[in-house]
Protein backbone atom coordinates (compact mmCIF):
# COMPACT_ATOMS: atom_id res chain seq x y z
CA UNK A 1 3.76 -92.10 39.06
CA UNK A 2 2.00 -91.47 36.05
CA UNK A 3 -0.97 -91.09 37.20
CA UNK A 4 -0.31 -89.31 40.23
CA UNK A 5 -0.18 -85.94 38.09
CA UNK A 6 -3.47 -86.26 38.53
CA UNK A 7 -3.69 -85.29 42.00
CA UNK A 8 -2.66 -81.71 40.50
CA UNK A 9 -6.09 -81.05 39.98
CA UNK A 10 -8.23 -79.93 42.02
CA UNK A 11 -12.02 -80.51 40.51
CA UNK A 12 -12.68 -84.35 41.21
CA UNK A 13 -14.35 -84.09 37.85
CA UNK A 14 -11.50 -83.38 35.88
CA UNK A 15 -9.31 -86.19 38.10
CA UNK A 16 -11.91 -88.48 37.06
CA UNK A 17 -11.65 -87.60 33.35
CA UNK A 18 -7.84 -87.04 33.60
CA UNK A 19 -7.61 -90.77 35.26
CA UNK A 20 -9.64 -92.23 32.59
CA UNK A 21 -8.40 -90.77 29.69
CA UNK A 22 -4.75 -91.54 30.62
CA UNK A 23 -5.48 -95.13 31.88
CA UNK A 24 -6.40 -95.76 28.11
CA UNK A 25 -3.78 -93.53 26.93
CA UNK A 26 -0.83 -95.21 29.06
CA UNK A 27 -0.90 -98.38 27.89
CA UNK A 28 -1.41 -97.24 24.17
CA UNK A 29 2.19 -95.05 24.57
CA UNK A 30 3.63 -98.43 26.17
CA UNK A 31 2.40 -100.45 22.87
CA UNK A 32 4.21 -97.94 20.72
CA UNK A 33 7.01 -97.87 22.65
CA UNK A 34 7.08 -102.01 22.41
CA UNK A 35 6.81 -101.97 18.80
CA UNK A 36 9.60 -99.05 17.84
CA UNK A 37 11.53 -99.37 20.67
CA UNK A 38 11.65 -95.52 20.62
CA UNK A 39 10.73 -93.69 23.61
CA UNK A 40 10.08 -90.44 21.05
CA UNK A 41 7.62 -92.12 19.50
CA UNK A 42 5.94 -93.14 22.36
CA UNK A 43 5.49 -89.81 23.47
CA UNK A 44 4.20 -88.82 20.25
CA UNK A 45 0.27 -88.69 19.58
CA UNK A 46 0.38 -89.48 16.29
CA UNK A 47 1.76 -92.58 16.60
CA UNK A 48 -1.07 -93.22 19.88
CA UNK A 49 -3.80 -93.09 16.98
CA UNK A 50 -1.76 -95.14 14.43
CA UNK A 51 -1.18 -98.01 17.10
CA UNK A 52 -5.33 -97.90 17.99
CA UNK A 53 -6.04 -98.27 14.42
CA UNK A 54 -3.95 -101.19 14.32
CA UNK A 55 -5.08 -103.06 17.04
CA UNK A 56 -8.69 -105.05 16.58
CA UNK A 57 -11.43 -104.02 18.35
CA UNK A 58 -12.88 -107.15 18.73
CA UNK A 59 -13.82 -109.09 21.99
CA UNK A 60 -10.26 -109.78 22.94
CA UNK A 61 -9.56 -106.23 22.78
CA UNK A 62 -12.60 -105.76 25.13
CA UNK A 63 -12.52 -108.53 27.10
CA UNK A 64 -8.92 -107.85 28.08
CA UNK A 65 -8.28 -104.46 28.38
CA UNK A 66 -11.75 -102.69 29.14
CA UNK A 67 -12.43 -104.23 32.73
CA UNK A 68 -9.31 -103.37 33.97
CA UNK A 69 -9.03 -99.74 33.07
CA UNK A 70 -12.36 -99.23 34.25
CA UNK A 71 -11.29 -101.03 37.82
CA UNK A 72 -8.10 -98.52 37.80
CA UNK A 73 -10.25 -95.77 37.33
CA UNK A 74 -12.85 -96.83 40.03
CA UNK A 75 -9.76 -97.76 42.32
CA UNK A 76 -8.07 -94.66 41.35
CA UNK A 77 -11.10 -92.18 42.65
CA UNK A 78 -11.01 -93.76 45.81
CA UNK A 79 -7.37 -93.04 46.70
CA UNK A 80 -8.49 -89.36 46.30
CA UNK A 81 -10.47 -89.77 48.94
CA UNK A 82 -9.13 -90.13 52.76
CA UNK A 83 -10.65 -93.72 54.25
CA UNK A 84 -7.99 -94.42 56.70
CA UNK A 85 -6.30 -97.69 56.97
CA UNK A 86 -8.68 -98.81 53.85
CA UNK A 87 -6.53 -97.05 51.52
CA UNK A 88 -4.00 -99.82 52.19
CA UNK A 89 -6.50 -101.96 50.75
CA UNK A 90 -7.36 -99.92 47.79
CA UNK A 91 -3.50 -99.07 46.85
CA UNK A 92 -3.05 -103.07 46.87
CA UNK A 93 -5.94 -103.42 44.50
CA UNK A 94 -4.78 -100.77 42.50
CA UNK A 95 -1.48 -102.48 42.15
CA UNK A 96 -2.95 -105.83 41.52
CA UNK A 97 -4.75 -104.05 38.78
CA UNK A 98 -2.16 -102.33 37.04
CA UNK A 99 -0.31 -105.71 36.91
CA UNK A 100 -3.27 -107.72 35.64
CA UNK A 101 -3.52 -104.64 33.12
CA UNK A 102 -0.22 -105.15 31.48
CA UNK A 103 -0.44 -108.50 31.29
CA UNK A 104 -3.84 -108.12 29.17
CA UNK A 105 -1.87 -105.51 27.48
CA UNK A 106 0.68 -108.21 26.07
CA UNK A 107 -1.87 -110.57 25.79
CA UNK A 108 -4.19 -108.06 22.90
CA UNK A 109 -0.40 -107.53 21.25
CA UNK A 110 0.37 -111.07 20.90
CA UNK A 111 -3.01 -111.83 19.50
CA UNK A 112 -2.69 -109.30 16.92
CA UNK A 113 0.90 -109.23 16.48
CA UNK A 114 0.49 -110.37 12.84
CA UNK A 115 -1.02 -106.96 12.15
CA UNK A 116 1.31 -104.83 14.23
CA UNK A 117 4.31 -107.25 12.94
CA UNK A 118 5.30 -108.00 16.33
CA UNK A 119 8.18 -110.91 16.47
CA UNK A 120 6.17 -113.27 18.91
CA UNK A 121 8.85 -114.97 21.06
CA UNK A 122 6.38 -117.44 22.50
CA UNK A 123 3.33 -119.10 21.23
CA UNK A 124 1.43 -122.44 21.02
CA UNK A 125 1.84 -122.62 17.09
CA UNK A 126 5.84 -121.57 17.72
CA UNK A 127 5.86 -124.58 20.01
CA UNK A 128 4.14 -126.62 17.73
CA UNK A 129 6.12 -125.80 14.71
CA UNK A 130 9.68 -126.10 17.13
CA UNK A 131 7.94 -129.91 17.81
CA UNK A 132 7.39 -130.48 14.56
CA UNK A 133 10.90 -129.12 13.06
CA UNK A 134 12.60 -131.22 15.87
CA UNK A 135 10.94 -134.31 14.65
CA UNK A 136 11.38 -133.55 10.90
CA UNK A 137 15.06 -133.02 12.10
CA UNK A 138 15.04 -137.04 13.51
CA UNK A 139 13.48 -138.38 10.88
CA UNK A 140 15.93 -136.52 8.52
CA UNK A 141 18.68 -138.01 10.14
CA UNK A 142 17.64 -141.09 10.40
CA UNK A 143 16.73 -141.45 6.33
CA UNK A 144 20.37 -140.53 5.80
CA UNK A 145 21.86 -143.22 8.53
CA UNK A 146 19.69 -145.80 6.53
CA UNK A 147 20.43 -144.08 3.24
CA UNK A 148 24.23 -144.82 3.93
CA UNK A 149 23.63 -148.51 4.98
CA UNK A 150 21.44 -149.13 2.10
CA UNK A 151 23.99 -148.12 -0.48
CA UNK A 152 26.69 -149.82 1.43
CA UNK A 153 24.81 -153.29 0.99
CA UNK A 154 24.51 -153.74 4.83
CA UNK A 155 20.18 -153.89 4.03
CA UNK A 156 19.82 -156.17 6.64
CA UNK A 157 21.56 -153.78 9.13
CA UNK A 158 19.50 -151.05 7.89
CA UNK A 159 15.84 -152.81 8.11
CA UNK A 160 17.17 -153.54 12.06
CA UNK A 161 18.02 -149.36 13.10
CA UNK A 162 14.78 -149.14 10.89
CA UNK A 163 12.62 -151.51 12.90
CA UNK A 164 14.01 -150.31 15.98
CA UNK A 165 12.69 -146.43 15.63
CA UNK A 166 9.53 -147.86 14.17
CA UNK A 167 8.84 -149.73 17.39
CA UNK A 168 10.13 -146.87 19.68
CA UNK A 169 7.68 -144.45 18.23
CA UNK A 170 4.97 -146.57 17.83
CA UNK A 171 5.14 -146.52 14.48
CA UNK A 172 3.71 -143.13 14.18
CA UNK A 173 6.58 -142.01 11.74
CA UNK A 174 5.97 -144.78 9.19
CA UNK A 175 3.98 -143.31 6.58
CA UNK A 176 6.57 -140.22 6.50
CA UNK A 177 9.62 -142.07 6.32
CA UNK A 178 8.13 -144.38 3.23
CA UNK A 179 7.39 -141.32 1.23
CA UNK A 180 11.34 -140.72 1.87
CA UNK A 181 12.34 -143.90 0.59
CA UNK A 182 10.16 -144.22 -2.47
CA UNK A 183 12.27 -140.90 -3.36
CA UNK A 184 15.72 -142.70 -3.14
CA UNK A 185 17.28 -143.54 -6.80
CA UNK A 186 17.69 -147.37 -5.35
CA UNK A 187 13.91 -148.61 -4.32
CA UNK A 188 15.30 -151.92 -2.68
CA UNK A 189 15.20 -150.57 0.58
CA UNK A 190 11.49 -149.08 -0.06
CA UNK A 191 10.14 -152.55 -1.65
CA UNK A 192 11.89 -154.51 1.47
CA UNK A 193 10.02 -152.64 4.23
CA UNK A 194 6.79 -152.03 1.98
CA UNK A 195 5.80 -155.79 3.11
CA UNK A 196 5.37 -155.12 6.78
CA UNK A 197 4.26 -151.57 5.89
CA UNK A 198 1.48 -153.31 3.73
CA UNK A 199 0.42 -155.58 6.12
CA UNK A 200 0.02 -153.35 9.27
CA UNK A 201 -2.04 -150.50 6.83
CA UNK A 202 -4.31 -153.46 6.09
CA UNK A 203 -4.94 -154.39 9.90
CA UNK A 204 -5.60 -150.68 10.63
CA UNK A 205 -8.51 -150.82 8.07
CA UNK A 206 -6.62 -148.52 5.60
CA UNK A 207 -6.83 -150.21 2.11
CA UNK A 208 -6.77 -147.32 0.21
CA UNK A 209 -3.28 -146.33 1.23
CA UNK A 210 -2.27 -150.18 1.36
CA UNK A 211 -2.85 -149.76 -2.06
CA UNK A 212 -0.61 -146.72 -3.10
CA UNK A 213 1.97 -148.84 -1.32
CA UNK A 214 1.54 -152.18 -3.09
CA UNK A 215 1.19 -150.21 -6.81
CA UNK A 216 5.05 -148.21 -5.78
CA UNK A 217 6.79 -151.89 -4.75
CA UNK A 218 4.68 -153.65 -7.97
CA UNK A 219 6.28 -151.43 -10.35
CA UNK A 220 9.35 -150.50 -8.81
CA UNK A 221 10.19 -154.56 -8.40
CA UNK A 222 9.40 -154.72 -12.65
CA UNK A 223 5.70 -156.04 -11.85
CA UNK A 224 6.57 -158.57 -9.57
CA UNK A 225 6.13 -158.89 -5.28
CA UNK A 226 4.75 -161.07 -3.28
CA UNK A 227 3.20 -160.11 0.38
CA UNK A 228 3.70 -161.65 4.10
CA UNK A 229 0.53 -162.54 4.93
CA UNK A 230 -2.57 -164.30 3.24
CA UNK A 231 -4.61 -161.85 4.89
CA UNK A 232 -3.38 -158.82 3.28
CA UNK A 233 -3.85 -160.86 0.02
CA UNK A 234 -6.81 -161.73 0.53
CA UNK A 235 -8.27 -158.12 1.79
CA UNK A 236 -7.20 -156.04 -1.02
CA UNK A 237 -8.83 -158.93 -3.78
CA UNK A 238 -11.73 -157.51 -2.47
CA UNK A 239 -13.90 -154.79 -3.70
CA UNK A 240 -13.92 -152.51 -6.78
CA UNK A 241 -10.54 -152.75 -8.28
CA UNK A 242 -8.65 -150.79 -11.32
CA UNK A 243 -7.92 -152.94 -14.19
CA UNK A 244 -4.37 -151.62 -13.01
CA UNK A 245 -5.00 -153.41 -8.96
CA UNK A 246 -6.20 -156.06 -10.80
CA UNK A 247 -3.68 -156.80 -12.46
CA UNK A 248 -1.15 -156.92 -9.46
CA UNK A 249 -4.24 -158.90 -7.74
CA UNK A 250 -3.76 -161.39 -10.32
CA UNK A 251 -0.46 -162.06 -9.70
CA UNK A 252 -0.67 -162.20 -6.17
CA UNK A 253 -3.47 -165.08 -6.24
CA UNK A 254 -1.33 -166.76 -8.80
CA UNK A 255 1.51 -167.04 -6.24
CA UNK A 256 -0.50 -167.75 -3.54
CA UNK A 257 -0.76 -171.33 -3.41
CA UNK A 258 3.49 -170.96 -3.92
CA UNK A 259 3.39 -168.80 -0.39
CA UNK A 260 0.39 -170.04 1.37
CA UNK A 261 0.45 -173.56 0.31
CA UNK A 262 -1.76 -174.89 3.96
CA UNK A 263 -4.26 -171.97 3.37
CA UNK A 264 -7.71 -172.91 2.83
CA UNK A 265 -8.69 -170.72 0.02
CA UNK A 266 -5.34 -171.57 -2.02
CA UNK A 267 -7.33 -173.67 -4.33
CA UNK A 268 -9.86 -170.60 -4.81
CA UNK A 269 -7.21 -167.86 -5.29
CA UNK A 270 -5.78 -169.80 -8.61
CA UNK A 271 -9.02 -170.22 -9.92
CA UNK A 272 -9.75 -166.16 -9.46
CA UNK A 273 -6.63 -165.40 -10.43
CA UNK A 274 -7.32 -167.75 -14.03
CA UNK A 275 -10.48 -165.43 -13.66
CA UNK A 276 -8.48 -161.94 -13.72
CA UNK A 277 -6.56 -162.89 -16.57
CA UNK A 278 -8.95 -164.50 -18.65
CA UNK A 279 -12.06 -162.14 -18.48
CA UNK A 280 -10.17 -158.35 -16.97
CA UNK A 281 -6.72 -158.89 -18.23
CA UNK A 282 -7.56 -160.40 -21.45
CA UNK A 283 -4.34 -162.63 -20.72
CA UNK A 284 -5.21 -166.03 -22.34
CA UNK A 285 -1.35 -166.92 -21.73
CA UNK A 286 -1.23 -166.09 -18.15
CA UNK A 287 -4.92 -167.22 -17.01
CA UNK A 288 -3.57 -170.81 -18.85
CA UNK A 289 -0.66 -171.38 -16.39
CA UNK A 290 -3.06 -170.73 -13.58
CA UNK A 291 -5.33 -173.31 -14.68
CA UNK A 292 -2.39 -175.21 -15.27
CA UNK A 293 -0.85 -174.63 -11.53
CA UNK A 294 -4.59 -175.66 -10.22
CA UNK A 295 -4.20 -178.36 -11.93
CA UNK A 296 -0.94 -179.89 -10.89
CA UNK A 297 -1.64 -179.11 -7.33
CA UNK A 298 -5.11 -180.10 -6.41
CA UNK A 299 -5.84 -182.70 -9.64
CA UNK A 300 -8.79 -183.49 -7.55
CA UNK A 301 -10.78 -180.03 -8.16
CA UNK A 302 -10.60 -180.61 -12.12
CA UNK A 303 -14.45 -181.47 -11.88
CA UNK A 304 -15.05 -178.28 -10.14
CA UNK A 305 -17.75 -176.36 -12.16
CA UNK A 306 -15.86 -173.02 -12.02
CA UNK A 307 -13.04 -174.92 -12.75
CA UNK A 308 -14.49 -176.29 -16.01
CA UNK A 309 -16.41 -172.97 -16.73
CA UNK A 310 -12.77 -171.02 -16.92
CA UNK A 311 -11.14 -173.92 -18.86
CA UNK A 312 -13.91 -173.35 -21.54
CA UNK A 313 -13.58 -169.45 -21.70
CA UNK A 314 -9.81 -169.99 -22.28
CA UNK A 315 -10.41 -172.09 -24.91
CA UNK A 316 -12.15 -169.65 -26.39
CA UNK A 317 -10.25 -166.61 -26.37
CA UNK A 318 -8.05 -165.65 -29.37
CA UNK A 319 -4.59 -165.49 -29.36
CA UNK A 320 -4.71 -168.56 -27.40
């Protein structure tokens, strides 16, 4: 109906120019109109310019908008003209045009709707973030069922419902719900689970954050825990260490023949750990009672050379 005023004219020029002009001008008025809900304003020329200004010219702005007013203007000058039963065809086009029209009209707004300061209803980030609240929600909830367990003493209880979810979700929530527990004012709960947590980090390859684990349970258990596996033991003695990892390092290999008594390398991991303390730790104390441990339980690796080289170090050191 709009732009059938300009059939009121009678030079096809000034149709053509009236057609074009107001298929650019239309959907401008219908922007305003979305954004102040005022149909004064939308009427209002002023506000035409203001709304242009605001929207991007950029290749969405083209892309969208420019091939389909120049198709309703093409379509448009050939409903002025009398082609019989074609015109059928041409007023469905022109239709189909106008509707793919509006829909690039909403589709320039909602790309720059942080400019205009449009409320988008709808939107792959508002999904996202609804996804993302929804699962911050769960794991919220969950932290304060185990939260309540913990503190009741039912720990066992707790480490089950926790288990449970870990297993459901693939354990895709872990690292998130650790960072909750290492914030509760009782760590129990935190050092409990960090075991398994350590262990599965150090399958996946990820040492680094094994590590930020095992240094929260060392200290939070007063410098002393012990792992599951010989594995994870043995994976993070390896490499560059901190005199701080080395320390906890030490005590792990200390324990180990205690926890992994049929290992292979048990013998090994007391003399390294005698190691540590003797030559990084500068623990003459400590790296004695591992020599003393290797001692007692393999008597027959006394003529080991490393064995002897340590013993002779220790003697050595002051403070002995």
């Amino acid at each position: 109906m709009f732009f059938s005023f300009g059939y009121a004219l009678q030079a096809p020029l000034a149709q053509i120019i009236f057609v074009l002009t107001s298929a650019i001008l239309f959907p401008v008025s219908m922007s305003v109109l979305i954004l102040t809900n005022s149909l004064i304003a939308a009427l209002n020329p002023a506000k035409w310019i203001a709304a242009i200004r605001a929207l991007q010219m950029d290749f969405r702005l083209v892309n969208y908008l420019g091939w389909q007013l120049a198709t309703m203007g093409l379509i448009y000058v050939l409903l002025t003209r009398d082609m019989g039963w074609t015109n059928i065809l041409v007023t469905l086009a022109f239709v189909s045009a106008s509707i793919t029209m509006f829909r690039s009209l909403g589709v320039v707004l909602h790309s720059n709707a942080d400019e205009l300061g449009i409320d988008v209803l709808f939107s792959q980030d508002i999904t996202d973030s609804k996804i993302a609240n929804a699962f911050n929600n769960e794991l919220s909830a969950l932290s304060d069922k185990l939260y309540q367990l913990s503190n009741a003493g039912e720990h066992n209880k707790a480490q089950q419902s926790y288990q449970q979810h870990l297993e459901t979700n693939a354990y895709a929530s872990e690292a998130l719900m650790f960072d909750r527990f290492k914030k509760w004012e009782d760590s129990r709960f935190a050092i409990k689970v960090g075991r398994s947590y350590i262990d599965r980090l150090v399958c996946a390859g990820k040492n680094s954050e094994a590590w930020d684990v095992l240094l929260f349970c060392f200290r939070a258990n007063q410098n002393k825990y012990r792992l599951l596996t010989p594995e994870s033991v043995l994976s993070l003695s390896r490499g560059t260490l901190s005199l701080q990892q080395k320390t906890v390092i030490a005590h792990l290999l200390s324990h180990f023949s205690e926890d992994f008594p049929a290992h292979h390398t048990a013998a090994n991991c007391l003399l390294q750990a005698a190691k540590h303390y003797a030559l990084d730790l500068t623990d003459p104390v400590l790296a004695e009672q591992a020599l003393t441990q290797f001692e007692q339980r393999f008597p027959d690796g006394t003529s080991n050379t490393t064995y002897l080289a340590l013993k002779e170090i220790i003697n050595r050191l002051p403070n002995r």
